[in-house]
PDB file of N, CA and C in Angstrom:
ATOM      1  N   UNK A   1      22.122  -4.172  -7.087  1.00  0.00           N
ATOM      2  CA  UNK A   1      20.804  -3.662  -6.772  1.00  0.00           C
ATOM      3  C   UNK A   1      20.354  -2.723  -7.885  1.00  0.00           C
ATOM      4  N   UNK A   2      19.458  -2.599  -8.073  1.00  0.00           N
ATOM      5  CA  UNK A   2      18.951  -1.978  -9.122  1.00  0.00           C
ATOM      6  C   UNK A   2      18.113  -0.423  -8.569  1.00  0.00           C
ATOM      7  N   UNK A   3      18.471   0.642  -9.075  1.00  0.00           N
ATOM      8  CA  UNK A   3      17.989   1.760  -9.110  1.00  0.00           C
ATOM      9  C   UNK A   3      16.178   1.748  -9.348  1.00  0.00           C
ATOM     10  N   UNK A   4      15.222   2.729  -8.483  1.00  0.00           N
ATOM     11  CA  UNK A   4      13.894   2.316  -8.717  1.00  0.00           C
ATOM     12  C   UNK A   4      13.904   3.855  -9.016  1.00  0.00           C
ATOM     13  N   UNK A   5      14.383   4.480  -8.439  1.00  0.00           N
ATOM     14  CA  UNK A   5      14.000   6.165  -8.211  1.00  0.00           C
ATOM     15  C   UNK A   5      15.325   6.846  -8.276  1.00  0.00           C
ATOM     16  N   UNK A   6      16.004   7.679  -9.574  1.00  0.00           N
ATOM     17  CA  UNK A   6      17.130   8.300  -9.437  1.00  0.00           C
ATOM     18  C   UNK A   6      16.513   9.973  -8.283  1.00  0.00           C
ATOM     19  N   UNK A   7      17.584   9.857  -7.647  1.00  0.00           N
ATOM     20  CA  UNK A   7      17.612  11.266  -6.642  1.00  0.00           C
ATOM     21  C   UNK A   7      18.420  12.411  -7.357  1.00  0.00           C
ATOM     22  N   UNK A   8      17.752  13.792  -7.611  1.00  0.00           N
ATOM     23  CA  UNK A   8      18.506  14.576  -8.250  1.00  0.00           C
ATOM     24  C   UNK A   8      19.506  14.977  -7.639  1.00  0.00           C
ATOM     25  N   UNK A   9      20.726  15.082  -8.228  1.00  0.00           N
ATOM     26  CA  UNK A   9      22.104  15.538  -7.831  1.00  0.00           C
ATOM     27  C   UNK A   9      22.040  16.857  -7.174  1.00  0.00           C
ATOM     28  N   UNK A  10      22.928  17.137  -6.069  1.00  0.00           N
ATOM     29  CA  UNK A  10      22.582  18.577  -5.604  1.00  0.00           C
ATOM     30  C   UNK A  10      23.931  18.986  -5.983  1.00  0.00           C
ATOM     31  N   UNK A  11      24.003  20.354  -6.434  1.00  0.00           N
ATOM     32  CA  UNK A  11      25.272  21.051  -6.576  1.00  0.00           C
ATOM     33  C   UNK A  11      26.241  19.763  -7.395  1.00  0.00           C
ATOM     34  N   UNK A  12      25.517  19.269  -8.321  1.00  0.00           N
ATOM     35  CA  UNK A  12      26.321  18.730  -9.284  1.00  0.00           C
ATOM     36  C   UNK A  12      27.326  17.594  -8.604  1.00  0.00           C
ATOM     37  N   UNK A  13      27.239  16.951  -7.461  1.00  0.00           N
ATOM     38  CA  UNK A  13      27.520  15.982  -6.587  1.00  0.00           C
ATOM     39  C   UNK A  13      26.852  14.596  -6.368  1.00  0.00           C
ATOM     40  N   UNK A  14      27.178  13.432  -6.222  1.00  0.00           N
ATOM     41  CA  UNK A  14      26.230  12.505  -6.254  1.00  0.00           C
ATOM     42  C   UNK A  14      26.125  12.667  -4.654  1.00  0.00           C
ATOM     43  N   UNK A  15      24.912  11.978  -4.748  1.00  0.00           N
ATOM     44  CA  UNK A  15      24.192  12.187  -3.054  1.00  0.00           C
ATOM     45  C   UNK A  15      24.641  11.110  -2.455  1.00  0.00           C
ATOM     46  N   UNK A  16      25.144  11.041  -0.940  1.00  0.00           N
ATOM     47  CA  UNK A  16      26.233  10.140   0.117  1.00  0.00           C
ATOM     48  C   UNK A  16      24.932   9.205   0.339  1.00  0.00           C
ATOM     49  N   UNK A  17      25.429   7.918   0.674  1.00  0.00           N
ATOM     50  CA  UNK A  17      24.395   6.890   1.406  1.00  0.00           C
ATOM     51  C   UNK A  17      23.641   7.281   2.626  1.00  0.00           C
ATOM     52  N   UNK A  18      23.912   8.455   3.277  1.00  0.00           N
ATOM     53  CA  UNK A  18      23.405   8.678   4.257  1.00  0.00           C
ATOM     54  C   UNK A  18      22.096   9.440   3.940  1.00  0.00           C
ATOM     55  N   UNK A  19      22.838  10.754   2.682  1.00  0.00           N
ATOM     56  CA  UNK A  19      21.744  11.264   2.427  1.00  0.00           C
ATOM     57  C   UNK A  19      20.058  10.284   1.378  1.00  0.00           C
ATOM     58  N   UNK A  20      20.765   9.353   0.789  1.00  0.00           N
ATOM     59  CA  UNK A  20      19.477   8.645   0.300  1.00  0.00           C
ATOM     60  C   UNK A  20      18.776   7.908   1.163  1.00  0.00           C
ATOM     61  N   UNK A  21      19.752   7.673   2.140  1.00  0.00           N
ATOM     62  CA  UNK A  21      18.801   6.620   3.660  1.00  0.00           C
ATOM     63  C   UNK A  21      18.118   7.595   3.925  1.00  0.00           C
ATOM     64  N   UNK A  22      17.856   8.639   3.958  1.00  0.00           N
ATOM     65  CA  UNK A  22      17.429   9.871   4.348  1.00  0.00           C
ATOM     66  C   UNK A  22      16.152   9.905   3.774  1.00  0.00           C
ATOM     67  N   UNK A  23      16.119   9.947   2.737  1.00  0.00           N
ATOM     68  CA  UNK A  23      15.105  10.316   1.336  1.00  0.00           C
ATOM     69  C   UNK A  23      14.282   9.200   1.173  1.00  0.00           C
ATOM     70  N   UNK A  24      14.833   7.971   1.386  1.00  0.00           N
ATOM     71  CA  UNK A  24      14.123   6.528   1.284  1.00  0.00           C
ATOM     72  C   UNK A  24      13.345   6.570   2.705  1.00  0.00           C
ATOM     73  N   UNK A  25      13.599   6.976   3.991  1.00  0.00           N
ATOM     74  CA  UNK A  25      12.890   6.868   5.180  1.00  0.00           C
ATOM     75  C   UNK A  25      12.017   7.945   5.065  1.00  0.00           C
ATOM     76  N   UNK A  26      11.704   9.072   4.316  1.00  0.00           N
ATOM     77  CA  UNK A  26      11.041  10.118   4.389  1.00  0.00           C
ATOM     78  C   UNK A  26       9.797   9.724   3.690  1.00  0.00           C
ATOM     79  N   UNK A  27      10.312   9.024   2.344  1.00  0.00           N
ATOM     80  CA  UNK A  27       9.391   8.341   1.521  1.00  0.00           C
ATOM     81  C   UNK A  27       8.604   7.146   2.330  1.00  0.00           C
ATOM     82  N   UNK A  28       9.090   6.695   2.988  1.00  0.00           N
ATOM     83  CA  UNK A  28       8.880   5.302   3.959  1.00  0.00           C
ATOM     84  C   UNK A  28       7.835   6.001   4.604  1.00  0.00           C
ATOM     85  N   UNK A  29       7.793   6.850   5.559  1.00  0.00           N
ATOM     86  CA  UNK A  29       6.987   7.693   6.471  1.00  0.00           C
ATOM     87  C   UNK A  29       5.832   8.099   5.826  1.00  0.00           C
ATOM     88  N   UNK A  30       6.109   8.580   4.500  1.00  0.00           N
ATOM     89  CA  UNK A  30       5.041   9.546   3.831  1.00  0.00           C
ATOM     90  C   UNK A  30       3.958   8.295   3.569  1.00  0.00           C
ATOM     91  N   UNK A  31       4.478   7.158   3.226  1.00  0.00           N
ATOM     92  CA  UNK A  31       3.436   6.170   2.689  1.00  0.00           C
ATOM     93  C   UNK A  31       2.448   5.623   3.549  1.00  0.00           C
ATOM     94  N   UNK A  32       2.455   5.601   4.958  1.00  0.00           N
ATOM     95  CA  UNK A  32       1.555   5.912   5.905  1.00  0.00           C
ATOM     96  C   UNK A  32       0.034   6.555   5.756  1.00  0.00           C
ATOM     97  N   UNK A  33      -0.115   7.354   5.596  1.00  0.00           N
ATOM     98  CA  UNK A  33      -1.058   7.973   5.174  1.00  0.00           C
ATOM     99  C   UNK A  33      -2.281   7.577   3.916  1.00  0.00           C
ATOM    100  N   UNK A  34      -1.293   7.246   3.149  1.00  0.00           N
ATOM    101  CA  UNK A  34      -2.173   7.454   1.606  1.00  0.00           C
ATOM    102  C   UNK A  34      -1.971   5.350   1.471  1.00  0.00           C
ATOM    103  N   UNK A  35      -1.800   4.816   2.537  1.00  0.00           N
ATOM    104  CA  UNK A  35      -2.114   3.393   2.981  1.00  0.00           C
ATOM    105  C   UNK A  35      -3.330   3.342   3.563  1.00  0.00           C
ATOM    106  N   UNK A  36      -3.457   4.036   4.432  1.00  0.00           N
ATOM    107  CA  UNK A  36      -4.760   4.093   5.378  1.00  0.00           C
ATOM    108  C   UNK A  36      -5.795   4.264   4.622  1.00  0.00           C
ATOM    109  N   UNK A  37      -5.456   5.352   3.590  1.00  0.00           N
ATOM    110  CA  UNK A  37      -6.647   6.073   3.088  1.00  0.00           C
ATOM    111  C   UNK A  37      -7.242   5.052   2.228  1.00  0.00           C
ATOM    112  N   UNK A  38      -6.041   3.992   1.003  1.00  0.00           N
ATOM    113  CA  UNK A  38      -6.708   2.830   0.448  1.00  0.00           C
ATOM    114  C   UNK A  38      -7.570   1.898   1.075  1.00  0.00           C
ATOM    115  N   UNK A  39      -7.216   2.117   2.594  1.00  0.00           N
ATOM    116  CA  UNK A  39      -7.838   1.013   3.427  1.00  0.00           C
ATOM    117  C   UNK A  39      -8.620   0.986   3.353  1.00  0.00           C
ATOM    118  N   UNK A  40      -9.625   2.430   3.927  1.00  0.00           N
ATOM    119  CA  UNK A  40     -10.540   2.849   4.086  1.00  0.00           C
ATOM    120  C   UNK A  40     -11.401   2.914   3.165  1.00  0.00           C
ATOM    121  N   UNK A  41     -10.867   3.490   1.997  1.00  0.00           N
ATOM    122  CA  UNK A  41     -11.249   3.508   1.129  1.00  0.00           C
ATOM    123  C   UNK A  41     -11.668   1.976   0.133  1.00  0.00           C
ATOM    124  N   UNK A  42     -11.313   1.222   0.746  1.00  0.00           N
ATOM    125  CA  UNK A  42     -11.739  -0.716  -0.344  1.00  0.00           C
ATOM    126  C   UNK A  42     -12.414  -0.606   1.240  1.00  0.00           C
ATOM    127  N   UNK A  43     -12.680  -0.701   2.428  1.00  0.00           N
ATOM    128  CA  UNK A  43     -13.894  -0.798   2.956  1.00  0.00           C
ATOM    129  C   UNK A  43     -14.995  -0.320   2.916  1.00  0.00           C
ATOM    130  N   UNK A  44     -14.974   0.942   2.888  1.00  0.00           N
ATOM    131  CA  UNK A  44     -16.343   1.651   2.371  1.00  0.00           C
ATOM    132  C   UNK A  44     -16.828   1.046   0.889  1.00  0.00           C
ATOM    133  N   UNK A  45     -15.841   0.445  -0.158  1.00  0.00           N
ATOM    134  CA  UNK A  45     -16.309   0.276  -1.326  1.00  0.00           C
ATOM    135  C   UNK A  45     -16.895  -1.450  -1.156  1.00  0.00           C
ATOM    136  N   UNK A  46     -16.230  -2.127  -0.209  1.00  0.00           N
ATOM    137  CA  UNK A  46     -16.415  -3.505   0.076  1.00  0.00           C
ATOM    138  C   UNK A  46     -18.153  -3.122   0.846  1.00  0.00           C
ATOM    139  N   UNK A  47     -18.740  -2.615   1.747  1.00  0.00           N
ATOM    140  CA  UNK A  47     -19.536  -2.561   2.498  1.00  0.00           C
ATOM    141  C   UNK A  47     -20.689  -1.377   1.151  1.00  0.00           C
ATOM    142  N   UNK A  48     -20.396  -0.766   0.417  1.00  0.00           N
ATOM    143  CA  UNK A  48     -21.451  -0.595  -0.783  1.00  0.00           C
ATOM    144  C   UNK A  48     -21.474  -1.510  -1.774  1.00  0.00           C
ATOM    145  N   UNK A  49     -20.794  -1.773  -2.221  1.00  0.00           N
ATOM    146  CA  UNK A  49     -20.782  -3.250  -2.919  1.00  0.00           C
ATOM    147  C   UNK A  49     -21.966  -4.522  -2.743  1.00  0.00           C
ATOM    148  N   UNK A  50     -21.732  -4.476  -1.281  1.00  0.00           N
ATOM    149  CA  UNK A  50     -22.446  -5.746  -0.468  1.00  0.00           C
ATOM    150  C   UNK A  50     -24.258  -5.359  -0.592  1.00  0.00           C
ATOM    151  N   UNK A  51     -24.063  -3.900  -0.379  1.00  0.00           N
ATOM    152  CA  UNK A  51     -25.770  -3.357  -0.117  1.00  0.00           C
ATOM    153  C   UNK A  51     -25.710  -3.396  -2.160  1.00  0.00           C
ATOM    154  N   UNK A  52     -25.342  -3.225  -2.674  1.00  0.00           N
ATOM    155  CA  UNK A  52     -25.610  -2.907  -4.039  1.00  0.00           C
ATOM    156  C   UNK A  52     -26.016  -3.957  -4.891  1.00  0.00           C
ATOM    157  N   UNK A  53     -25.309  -5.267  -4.793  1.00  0.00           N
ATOM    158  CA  UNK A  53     -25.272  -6.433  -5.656  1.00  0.00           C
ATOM    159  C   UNK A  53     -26.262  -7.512  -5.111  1.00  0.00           C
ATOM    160  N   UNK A  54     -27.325  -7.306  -5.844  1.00  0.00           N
ATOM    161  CA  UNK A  54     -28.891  -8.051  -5.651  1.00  0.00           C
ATOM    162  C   UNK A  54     -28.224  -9.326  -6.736  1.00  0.00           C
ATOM    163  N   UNK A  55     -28.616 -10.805  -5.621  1.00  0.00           N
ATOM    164  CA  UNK A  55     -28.397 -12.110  -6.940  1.00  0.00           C
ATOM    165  C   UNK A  55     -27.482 -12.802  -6.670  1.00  0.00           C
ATOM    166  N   UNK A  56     -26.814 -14.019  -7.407  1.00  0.00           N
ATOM    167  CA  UNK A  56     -25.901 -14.779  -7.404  1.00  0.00           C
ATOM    168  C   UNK A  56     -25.398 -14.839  -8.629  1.00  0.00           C
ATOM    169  N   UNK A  57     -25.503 -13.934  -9.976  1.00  0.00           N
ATOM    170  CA  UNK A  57     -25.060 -14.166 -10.877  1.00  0.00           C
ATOM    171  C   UNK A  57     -23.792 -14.087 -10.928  1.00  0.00           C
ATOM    172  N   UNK A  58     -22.666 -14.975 -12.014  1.00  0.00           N
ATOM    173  CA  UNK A  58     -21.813 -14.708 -12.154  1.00  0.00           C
ATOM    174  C   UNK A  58     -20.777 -13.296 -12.074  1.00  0.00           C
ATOM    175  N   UNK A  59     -21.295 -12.221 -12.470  1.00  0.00           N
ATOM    176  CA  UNK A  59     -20.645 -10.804 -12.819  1.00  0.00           C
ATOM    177  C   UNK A  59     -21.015 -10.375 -11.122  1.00  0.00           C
ATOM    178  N   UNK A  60     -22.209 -10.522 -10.450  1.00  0.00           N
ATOM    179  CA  UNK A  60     -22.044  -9.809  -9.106  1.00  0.00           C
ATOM    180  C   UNK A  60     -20.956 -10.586  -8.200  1.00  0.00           C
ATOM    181  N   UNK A  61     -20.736 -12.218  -8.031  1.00  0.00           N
ATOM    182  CA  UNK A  61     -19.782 -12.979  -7.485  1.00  0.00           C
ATOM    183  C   UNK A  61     -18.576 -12.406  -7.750  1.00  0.00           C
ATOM    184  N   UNK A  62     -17.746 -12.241  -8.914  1.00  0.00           N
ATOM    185  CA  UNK A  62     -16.341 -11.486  -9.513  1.00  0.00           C
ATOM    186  C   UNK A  62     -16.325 -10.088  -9.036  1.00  0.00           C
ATOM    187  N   UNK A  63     -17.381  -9.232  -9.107  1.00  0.00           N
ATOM    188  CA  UNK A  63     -17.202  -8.171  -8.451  1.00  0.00           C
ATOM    189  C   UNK A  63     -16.921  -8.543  -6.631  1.00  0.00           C
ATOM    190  N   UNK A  64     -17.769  -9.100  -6.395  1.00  0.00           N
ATOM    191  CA  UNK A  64     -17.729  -9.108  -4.397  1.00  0.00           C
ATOM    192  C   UNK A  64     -16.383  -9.842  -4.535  1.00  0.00           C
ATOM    193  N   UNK A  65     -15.683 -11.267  -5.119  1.00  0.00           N
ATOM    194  CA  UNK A  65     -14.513 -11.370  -4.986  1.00  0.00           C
ATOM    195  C   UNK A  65     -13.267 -10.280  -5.492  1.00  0.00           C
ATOM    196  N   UNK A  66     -13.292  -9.532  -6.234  1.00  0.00           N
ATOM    197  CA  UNK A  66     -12.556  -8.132  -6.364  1.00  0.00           C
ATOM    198  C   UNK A  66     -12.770  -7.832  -5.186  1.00  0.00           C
ATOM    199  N   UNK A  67     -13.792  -7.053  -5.164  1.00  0.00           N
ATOM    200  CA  UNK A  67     -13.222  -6.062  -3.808  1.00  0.00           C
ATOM    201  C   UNK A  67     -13.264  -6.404  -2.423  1.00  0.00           C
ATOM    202  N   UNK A  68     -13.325  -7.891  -2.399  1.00  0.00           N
ATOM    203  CA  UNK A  68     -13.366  -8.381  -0.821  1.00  0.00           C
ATOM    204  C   UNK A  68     -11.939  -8.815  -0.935  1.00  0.00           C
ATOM    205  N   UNK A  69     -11.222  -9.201  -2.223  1.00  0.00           N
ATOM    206  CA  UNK A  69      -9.755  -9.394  -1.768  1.00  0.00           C
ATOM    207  C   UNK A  69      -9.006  -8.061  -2.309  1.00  0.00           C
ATOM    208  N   UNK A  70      -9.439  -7.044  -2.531  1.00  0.00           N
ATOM    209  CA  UNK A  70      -8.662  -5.929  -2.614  1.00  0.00           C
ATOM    210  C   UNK A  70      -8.416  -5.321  -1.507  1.00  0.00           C
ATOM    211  N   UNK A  71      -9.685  -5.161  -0.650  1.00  0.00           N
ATOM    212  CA  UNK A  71      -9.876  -4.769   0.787  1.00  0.00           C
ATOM    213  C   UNK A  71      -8.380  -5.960   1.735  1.00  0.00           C
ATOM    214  N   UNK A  72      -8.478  -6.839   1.489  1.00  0.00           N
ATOM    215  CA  UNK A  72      -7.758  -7.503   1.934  1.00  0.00           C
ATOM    216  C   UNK A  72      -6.436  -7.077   2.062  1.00  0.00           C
ATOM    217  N   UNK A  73      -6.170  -7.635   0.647  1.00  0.00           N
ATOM    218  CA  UNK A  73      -4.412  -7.455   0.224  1.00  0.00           C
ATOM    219  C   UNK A  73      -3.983  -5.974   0.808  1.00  0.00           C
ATOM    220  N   UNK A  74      -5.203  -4.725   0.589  1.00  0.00           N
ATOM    221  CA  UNK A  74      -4.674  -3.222   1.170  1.00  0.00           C
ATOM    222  C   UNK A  74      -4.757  -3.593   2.781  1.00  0.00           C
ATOM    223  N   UNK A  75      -5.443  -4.308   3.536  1.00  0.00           N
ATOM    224  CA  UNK A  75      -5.400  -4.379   4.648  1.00  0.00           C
ATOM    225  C   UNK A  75      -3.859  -5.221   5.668  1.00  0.00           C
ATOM    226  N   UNK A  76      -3.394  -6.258   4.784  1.00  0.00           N
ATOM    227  CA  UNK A  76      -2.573  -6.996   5.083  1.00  0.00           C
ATOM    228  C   UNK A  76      -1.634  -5.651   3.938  1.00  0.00           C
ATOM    229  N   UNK A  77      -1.210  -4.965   3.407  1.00  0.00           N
ATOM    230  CA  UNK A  77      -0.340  -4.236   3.228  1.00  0.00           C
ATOM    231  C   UNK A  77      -0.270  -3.176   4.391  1.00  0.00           C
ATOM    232  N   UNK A  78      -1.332  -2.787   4.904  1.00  0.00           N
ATOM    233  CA  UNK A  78      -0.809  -1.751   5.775  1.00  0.00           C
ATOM    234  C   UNK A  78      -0.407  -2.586   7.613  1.00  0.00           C
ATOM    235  N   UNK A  79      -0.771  -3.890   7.278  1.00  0.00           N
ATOM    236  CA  UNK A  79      -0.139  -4.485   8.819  1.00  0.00           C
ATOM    237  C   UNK A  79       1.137  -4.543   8.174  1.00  0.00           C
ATOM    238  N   UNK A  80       1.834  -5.243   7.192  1.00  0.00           N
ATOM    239  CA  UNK A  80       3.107  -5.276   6.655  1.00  0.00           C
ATOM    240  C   UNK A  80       3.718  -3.994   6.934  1.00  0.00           C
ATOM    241  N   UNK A  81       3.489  -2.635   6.579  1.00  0.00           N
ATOM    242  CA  UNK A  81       4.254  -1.478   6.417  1.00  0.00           C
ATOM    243  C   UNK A  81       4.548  -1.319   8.193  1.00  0.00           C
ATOM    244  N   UNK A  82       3.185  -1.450   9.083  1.00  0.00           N
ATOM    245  CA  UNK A  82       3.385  -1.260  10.629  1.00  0.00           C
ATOM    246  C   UNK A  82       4.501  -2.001  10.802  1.00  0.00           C
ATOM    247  N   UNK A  83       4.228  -3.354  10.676  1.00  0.00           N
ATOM    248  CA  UNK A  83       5.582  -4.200  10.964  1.00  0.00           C
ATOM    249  C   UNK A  83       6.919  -3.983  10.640  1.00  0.00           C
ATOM    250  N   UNK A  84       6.891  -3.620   9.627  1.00  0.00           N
ATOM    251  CA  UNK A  84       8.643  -2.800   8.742  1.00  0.00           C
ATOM    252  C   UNK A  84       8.852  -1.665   9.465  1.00  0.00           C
ATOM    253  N   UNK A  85       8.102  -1.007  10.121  1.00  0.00           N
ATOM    254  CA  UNK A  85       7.945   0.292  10.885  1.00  0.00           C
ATOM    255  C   UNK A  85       8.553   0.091  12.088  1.00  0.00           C
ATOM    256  N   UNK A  86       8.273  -0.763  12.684  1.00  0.00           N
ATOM    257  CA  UNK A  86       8.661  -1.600  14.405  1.00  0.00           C
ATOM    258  C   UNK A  86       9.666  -2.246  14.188  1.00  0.00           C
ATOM    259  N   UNK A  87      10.382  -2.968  12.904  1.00  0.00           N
ATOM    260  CA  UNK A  87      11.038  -3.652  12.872  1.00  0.00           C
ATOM    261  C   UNK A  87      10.753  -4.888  13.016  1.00  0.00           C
ATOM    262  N   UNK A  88       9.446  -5.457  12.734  1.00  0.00           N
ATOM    263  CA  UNK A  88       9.312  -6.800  13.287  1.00  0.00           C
ATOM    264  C   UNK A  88       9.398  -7.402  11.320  1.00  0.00           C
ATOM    265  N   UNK A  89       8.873  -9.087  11.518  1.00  0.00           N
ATOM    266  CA  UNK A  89       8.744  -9.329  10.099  1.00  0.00           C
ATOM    267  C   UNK A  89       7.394  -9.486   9.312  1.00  0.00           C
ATOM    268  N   UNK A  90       7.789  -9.391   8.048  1.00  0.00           N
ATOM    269  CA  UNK A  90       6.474  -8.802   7.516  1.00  0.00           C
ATOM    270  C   UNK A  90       5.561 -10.502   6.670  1.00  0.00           C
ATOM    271  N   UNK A  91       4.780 -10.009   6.317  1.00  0.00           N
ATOM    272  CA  UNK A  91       3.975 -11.635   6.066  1.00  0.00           C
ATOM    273  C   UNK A  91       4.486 -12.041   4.829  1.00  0.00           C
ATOM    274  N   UNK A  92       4.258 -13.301   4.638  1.00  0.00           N
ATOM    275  CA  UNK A  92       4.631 -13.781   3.128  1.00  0.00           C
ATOM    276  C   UNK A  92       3.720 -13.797   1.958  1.00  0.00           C
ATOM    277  N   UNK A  93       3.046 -13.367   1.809  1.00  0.00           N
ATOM    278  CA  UNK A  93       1.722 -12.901   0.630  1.00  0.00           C
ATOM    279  C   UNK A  93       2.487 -11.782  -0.238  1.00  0.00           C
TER     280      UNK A  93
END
């Protein structure tokens, strides 16, 4: 397995599996929040977008597909994280 995030050593000790299950679920928890907020945040930008882009030109189409599948992918990321949360399984995208 490959290291993503070294954990600083305490008292010059490497840290027990218990304590990084520890640190990895805290991190797990924290990401809650600042998920939602992307959510929210590519909807409000999906729903100004929509009032903003007068036309069918090419450049307004690429924009509404940006942020109608950004809104997305953040939306199906935060059902994924619920699901990892409950323990159930998460989608294949």
């Amino acid at each position: 397995m490959t290291t993503i995030v070294q954990f600083p050593l305490q008292e010059g000790r490497a840290l027990t599996d218990a304590e990084i299950d520890k640190l990895h679920s805290e991190a797990f928890r924290d990401l809650e929040g600042r998920i939602s907020d992307c959510v929210w945040m590519s909807v409000i930008a999906l729903e100004m977008v929509e009032r903003a882009l007068q036309g069918r030109e090419d450049k307004h189409e690429k924009a509404m597909f940006a942020v109608f599948e950004s809104a997305k992918k953040l939306k199906q990321l935060k059902a994924d994280y619920q699901a990892a949360w409950h323990g159930e399984e998460m989608s294949d995208l």
